[in-house]
C-alpha atoms as a PDB file:
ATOM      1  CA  UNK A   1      33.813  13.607 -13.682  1.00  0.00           C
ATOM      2  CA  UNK A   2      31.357  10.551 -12.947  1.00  0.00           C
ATOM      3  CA  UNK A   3      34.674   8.956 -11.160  1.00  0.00           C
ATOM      4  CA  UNK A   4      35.477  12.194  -9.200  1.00  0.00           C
ATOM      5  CA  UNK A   5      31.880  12.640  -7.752  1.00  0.00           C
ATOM      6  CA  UNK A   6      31.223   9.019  -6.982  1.00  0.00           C
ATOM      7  CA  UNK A   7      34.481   8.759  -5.115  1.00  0.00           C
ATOM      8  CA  UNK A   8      33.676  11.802  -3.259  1.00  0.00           C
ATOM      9  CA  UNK A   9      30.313  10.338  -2.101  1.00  0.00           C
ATOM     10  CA  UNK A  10      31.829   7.520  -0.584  1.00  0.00           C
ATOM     11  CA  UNK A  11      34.049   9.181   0.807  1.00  0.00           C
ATOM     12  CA  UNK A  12      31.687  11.189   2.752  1.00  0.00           C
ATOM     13  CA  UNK A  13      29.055   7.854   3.151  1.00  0.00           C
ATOM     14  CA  UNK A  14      31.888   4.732   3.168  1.00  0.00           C
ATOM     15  CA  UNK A  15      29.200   2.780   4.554  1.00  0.00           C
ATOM     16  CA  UNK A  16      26.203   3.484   2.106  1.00  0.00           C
ATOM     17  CA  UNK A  17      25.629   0.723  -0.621  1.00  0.00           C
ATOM     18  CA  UNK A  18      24.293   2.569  -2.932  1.00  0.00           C
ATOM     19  CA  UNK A  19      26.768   4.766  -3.261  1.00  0.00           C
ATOM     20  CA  UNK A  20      29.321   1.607  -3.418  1.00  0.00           C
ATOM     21  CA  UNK A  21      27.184   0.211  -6.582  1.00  0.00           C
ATOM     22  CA  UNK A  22      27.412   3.695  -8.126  1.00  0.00           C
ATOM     23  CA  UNK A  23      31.004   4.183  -7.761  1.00  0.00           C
ATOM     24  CA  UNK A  24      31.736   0.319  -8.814  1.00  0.00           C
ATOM     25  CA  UNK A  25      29.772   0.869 -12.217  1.00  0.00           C
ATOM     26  CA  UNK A  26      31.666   3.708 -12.316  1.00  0.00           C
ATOM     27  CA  UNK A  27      34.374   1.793 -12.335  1.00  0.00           C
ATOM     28  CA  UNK A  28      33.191  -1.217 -14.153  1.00  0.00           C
ATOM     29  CA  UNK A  29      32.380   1.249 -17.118  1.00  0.00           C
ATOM     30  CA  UNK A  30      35.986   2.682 -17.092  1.00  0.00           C
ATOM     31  CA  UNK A  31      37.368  -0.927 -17.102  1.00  0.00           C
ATOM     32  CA  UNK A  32      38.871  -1.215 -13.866  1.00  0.00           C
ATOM     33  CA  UNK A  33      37.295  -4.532 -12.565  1.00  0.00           C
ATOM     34  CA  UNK A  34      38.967  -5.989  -9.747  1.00  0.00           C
ATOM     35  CA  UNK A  35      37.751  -2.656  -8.192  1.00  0.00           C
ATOM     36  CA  UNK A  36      34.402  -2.587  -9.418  1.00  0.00           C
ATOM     37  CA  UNK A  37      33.593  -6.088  -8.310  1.00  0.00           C
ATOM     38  CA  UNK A  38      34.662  -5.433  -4.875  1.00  0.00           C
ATOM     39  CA  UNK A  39      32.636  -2.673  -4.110  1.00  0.00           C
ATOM     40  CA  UNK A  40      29.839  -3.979  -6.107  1.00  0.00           C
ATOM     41  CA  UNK A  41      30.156  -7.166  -3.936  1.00  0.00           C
ATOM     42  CA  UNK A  42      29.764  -5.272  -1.162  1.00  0.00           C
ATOM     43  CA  UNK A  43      26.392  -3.487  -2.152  1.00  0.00           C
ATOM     44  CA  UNK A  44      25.233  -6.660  -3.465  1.00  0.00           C
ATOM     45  CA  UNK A  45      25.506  -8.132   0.104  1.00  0.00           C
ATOM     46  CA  UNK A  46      24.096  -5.103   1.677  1.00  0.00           C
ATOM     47  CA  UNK A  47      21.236  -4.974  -1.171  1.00  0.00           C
ATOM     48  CA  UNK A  48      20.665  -8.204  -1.800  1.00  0.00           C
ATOM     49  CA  UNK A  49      16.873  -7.850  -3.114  1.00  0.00           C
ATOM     50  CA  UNK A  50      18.512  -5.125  -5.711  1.00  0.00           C
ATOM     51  CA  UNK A  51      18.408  -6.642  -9.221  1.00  0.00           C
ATOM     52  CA  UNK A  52      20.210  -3.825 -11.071  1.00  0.00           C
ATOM     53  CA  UNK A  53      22.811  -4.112  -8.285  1.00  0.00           C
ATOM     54  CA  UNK A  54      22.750  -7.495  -8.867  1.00  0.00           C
ATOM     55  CA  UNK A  55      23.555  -7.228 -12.298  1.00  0.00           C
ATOM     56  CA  UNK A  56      26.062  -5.042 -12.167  1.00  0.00           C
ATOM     57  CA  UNK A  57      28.142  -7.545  -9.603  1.00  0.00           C
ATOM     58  CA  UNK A  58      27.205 -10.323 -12.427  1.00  0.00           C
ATOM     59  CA  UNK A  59      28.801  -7.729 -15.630  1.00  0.00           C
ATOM     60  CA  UNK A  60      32.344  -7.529 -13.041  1.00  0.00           C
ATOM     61  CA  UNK A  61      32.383 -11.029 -12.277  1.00  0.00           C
ATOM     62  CA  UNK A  62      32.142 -12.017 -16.180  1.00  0.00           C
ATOM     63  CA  UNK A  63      34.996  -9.424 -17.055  1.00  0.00           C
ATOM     64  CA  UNK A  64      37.026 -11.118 -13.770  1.00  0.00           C
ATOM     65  CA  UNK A  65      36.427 -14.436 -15.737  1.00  0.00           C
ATOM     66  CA  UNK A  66      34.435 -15.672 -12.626  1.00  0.00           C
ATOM     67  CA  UNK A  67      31.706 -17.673 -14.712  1.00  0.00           C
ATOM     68  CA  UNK A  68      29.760 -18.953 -12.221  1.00  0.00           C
ATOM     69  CA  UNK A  69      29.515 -16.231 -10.431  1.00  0.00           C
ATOM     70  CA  UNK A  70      28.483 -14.208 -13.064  1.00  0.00           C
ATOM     71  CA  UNK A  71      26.005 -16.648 -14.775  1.00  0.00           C
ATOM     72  CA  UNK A  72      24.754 -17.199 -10.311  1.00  0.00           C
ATOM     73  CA  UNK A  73      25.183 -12.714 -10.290  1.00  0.00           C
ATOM     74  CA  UNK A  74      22.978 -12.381 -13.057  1.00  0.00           C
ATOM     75  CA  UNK A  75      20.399 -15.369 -12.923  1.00  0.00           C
ATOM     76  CA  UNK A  76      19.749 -13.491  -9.717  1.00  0.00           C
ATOM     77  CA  UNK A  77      19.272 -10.235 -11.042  1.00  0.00           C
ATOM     78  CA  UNK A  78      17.013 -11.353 -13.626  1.00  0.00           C
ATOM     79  CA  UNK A  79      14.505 -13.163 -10.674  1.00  0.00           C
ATOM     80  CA  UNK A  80      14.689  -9.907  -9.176  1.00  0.00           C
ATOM     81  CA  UNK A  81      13.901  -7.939 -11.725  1.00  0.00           C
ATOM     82  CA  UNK A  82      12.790  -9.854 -14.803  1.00  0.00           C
ATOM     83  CA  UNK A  83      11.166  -6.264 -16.778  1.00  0.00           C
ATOM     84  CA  UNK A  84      13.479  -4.366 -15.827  1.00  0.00           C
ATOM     85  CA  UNK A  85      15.701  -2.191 -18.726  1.00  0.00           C
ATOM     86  CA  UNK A  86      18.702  -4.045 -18.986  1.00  0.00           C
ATOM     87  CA  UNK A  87      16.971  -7.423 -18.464  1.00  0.00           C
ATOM     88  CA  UNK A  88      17.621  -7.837 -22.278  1.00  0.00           C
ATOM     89  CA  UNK A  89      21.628  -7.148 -21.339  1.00  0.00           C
ATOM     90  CA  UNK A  90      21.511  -9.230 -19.076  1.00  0.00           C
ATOM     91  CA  UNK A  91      19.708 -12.301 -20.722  1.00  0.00           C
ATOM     92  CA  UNK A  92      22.647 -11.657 -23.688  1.00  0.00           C
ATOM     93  CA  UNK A  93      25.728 -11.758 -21.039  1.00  0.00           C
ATOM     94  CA  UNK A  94      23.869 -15.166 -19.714  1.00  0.00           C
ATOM     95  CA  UNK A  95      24.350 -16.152 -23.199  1.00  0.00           C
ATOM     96  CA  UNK A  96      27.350 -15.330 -23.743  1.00  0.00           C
ATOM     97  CA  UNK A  97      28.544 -17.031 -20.509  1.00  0.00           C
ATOM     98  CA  UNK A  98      26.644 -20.599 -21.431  1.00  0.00           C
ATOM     99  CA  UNK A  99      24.246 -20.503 -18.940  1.00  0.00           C
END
């Protein structure tokens, strides 16, 4: 249902980035990645002062085995937003990734 909503909201605001993170976590969540990091690139350049956004691109990137990216996606996100409630998530995919 998450899926079905999202999709119609961009359909009806193609151009809004928030709507383009929400549908790309969507999408992230239901493991379709290639997808999910493309759209989730694209809020992340429209919202580029959005940590959670930011961390969300860095989550895709990691399952795309795009390293860098992901460890650059997520130090990012965790500037932005360092007390933020998945800071602690995304401290433990840094790990994971080697900083």
């Amino acid at each position: 249902r998450a899926f079905l909503l999202a999709q119609a909201a961009r359909d009806a605001a193609p151009e809004d980035a928030q709507i383009a993170d929400t549908l790309g976590w969507v999408l992230y969540k239901q493991g379709a990645y290639p997808r999910a990091e493309a759209l989730l690139m694209e809020a992340a350049e429209k919202l580029p002062d959005n940590g959670e956004v930011a961390y969300h691109l860095g989550l895709a990137q990691g399952e795309m085995m795009k390293a860098d990216a992901a460890r650059a996606s997520l130090t990012r996100a965790l500037k932005l937003a360092p007390d933020a409630p998945w800071a602690d998530a995304a401290r433990t995919a840094l790990d994971a990734l080697g900083q």
